[in-house]
C-alpha atoms as a PDB file:
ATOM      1  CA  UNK A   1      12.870  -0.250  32.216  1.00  0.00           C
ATOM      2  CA  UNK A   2      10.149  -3.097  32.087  1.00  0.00           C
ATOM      3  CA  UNK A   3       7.373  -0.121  31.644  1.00  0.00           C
ATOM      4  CA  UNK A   4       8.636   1.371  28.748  1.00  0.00           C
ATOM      5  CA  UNK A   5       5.618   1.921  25.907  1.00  0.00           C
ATOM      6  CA  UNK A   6       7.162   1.929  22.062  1.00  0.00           C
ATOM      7  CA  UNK A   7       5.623   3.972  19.821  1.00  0.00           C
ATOM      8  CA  UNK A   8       3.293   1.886  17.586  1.00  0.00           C
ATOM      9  CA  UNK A   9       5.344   1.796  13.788  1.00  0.00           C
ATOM     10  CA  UNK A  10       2.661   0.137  11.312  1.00  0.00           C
ATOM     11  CA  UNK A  11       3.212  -2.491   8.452  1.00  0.00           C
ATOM     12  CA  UNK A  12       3.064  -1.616   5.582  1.00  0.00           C
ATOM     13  CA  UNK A  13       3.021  -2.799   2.580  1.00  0.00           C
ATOM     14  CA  UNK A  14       3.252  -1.171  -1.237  1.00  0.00           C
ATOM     15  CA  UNK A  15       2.403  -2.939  -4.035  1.00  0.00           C
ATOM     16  CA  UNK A  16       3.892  -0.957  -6.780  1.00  0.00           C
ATOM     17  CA  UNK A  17       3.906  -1.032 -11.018  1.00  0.00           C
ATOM     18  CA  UNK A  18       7.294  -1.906 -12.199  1.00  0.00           C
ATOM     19  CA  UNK A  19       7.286   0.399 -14.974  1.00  0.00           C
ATOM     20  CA  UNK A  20       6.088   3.708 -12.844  1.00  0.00           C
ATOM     21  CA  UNK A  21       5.457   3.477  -9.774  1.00  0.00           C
ATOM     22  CA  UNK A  22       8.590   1.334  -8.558  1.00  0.00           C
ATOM     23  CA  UNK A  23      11.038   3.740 -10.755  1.00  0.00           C
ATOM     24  CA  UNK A  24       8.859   6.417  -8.746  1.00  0.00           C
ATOM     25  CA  UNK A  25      10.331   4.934  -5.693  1.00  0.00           C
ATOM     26  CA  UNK A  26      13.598   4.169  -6.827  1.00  0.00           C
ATOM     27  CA  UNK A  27      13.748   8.678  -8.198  1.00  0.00           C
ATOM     28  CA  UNK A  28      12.709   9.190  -4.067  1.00  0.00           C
ATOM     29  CA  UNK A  29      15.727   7.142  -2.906  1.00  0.00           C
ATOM     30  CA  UNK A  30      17.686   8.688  -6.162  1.00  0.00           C
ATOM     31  CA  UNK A  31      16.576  12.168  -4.680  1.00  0.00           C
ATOM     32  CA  UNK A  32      16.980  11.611  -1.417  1.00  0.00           C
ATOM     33  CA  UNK A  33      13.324  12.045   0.031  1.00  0.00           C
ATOM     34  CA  UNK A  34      12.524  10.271   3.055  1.00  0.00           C
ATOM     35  CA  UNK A  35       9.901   7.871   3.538  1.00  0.00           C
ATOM     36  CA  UNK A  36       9.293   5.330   6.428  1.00  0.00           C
ATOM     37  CA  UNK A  37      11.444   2.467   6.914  1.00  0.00           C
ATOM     38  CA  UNK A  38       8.108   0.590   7.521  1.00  0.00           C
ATOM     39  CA  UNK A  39       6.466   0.481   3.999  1.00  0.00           C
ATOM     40  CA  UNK A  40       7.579  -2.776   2.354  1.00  0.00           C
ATOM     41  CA  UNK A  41       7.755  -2.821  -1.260  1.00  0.00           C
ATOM     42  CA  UNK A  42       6.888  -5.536  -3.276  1.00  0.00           C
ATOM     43  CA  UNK A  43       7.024  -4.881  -7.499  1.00  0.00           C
ATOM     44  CA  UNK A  44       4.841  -6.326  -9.653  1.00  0.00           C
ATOM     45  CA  UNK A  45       4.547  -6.030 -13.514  1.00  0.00           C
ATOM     46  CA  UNK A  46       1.405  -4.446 -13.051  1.00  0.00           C
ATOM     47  CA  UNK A  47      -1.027  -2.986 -11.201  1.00  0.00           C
ATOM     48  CA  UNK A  48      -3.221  -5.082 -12.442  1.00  0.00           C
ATOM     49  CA  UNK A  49      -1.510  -7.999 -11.438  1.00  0.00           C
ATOM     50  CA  UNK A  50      -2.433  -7.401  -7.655  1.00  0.00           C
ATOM     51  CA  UNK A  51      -5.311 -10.425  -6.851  1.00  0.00           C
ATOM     52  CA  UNK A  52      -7.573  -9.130  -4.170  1.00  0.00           C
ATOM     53  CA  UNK A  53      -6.469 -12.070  -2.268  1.00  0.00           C
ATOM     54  CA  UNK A  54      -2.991 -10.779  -1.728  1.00  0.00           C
ATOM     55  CA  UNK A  55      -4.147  -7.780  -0.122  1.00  0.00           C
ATOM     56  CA  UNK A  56      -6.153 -10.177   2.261  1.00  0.00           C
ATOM     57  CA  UNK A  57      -3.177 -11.859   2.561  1.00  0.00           C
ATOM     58  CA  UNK A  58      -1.267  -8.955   3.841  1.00  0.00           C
ATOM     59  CA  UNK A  59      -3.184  -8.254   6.059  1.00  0.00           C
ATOM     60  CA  UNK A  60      -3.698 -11.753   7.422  1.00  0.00           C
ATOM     61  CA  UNK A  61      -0.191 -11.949   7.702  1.00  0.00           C
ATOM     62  CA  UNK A  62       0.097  -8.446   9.918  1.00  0.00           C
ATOM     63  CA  UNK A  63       0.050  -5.404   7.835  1.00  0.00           C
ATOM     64  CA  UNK A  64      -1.513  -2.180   9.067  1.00  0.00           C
ATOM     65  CA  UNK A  65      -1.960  -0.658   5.587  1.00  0.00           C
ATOM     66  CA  UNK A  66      -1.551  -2.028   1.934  1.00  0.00           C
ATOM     67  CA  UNK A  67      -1.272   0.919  -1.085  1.00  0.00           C
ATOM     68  CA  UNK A  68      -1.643   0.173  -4.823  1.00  0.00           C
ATOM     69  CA  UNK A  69       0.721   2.511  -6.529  1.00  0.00           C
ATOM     70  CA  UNK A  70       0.537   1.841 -10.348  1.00  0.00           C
ATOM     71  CA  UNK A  71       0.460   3.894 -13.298  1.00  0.00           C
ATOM     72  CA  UNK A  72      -1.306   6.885 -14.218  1.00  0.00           C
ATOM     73  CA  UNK A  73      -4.807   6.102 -16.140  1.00  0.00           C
ATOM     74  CA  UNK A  74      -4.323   6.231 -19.716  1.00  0.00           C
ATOM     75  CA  UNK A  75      -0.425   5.454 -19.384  1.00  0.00           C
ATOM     76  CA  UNK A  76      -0.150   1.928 -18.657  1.00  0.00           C
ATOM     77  CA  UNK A  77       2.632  -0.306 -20.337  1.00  0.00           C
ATOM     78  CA  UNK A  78      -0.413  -2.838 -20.433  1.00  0.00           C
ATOM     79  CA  UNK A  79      -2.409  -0.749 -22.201  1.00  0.00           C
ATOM     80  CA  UNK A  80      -5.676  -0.564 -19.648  1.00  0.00           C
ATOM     81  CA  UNK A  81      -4.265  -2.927 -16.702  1.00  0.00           C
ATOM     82  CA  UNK A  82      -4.358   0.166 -14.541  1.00  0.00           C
ATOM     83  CA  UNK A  83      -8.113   0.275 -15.039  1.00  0.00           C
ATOM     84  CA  UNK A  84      -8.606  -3.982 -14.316  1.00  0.00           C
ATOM     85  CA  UNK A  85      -7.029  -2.758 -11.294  1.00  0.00           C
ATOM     86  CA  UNK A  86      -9.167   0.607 -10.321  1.00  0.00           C
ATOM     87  CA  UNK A  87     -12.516  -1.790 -11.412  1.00  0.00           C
ATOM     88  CA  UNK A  88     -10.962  -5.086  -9.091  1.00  0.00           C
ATOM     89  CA  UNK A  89      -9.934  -2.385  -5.804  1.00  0.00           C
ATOM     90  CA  UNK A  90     -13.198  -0.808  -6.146  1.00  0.00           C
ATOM     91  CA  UNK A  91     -15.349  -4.129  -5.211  1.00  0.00           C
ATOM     92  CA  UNK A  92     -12.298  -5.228  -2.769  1.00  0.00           C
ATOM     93  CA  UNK A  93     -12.905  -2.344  -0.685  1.00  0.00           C
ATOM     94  CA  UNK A  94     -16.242  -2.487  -0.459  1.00  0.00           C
ATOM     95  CA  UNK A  95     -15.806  -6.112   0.544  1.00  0.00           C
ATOM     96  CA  UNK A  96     -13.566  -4.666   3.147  1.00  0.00           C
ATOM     97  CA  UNK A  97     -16.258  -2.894   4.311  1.00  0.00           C
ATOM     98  CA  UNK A  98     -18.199  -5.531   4.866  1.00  0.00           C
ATOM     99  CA  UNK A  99     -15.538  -7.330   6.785  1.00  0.00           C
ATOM    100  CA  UNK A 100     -15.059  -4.305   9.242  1.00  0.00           C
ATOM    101  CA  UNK A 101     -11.963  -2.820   8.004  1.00  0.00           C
ATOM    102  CA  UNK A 102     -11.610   0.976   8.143  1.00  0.00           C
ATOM    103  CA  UNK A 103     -11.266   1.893   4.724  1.00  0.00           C
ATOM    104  CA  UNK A 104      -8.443   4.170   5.181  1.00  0.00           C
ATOM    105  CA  UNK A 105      -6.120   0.895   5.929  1.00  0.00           C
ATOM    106  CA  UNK A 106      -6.113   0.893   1.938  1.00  0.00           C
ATOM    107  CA  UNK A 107      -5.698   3.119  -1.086  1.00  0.00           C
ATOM    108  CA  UNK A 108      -5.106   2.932  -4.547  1.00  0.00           C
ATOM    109  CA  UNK A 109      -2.955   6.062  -5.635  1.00  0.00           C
ATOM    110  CA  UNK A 110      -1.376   6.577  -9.363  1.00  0.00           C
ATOM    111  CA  UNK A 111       2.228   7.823  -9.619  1.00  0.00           C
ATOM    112  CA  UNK A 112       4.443   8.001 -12.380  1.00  0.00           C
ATOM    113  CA  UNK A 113       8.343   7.039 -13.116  1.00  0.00           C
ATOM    114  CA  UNK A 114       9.127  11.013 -12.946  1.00  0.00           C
ATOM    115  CA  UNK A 115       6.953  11.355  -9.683  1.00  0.00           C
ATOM    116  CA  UNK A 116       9.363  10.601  -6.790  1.00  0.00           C
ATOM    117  CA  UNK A 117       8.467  13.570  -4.538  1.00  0.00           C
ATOM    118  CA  UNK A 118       4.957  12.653  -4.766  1.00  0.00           C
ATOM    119  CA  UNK A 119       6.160   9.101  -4.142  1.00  0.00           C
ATOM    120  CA  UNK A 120       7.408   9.744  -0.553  1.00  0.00           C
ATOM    121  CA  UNK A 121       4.590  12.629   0.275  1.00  0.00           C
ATOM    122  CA  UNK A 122       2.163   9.486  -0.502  1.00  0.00           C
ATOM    123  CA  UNK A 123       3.838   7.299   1.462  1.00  0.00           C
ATOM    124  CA  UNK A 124       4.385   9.441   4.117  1.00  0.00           C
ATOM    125  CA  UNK A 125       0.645  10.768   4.060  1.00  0.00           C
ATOM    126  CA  UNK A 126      -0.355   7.133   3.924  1.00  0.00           C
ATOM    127  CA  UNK A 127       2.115   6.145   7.357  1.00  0.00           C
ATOM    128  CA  UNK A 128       0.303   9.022   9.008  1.00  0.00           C
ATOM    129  CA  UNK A 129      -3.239   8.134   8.323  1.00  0.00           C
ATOM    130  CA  UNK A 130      -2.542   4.215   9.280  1.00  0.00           C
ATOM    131  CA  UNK A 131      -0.434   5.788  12.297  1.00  0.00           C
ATOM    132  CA  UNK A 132      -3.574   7.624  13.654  1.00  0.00           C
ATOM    133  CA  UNK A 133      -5.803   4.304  13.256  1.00  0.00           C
ATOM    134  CA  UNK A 134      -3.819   2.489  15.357  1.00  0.00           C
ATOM    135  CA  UNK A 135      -2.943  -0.912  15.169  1.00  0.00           C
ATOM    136  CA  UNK A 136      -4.658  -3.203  12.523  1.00  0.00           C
ATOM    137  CA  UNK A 137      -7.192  -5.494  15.489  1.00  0.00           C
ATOM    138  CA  UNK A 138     -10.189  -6.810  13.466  1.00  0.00           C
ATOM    139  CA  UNK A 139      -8.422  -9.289  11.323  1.00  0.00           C
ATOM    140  CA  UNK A 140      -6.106 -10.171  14.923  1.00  0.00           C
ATOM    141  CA  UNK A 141      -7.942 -13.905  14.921  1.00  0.00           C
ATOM    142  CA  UNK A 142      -7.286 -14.637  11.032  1.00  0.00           C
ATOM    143  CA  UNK A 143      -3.933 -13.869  12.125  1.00  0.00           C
ATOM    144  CA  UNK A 144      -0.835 -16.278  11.289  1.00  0.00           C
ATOM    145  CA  UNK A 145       0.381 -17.100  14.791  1.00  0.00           C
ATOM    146  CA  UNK A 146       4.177 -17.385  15.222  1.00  0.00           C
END
């Protein structure tokens, strides 16, 4: 059937705290919730640890939607790397802005080791709103071409 349409699936990709966020995941799978197949997660000591640029870099390389999942204000293994991270997001969306990127292709969201229901509800709540937006087009000519 050369006229068949496929649903559009985003990319996308989680960048998530070792020490919470990732164990969040790892309670959903534990537990059984269901999240998309889609969201690609990639652990990192902290959430502070995330450079702007690799969120650029994401999606450059073809994501739909990059998340920040790290730990709860207050409750970082890093003491405040949680809030380097809040302060660093802040200006990167705004430069996001500027570059013509719907802000809802990114969010910063705090979840605990314990929280693996609110794990997949984010995930799933985050799939949906990227879903609705559509393919990622503005960065389409930064794009790495296969």
């Amino acid at each position: 059937m050369p006229n068949e349409v496929k649903a559009f699936k985003p990319k996308i990709v989680a960048f998530c705290c070792n020490w919470c966020s990732y164990a969040g995941a790892d309670l959903a799978g534990t537990n059984r919730l269901t999240y998309p197949a889609d969201v690609k997660i990639i652990r990192v000591p902290c959430s502070c640890r995330v450079n702007p640029m690799f969120i650029l870099r994401a999606f450059q390389r073809g994501a739909d939607g990059v998340i920040l999942c790290g730990c709860h204000p207050g409750d970082c293994h890093y003491t405040s790397g949680n809030y380097y991270a809040r302060r660093r997001m802040t200006l990167l969306f705004s430069m996001l802005d500027y570059l013509g990127i719907e802000k809802e292709r990114t969010r910063v969201e705090w979840v605990s080791a314990a929280e693996g229901a609110k794990f997949a509800a984010t995930m799933n709540d985050f799939v949906a709103t990227v879903t609705a937006l559509g393919e990622n087009k503005r960065l389409e000519d930064l794009r790495c071409k296969e």
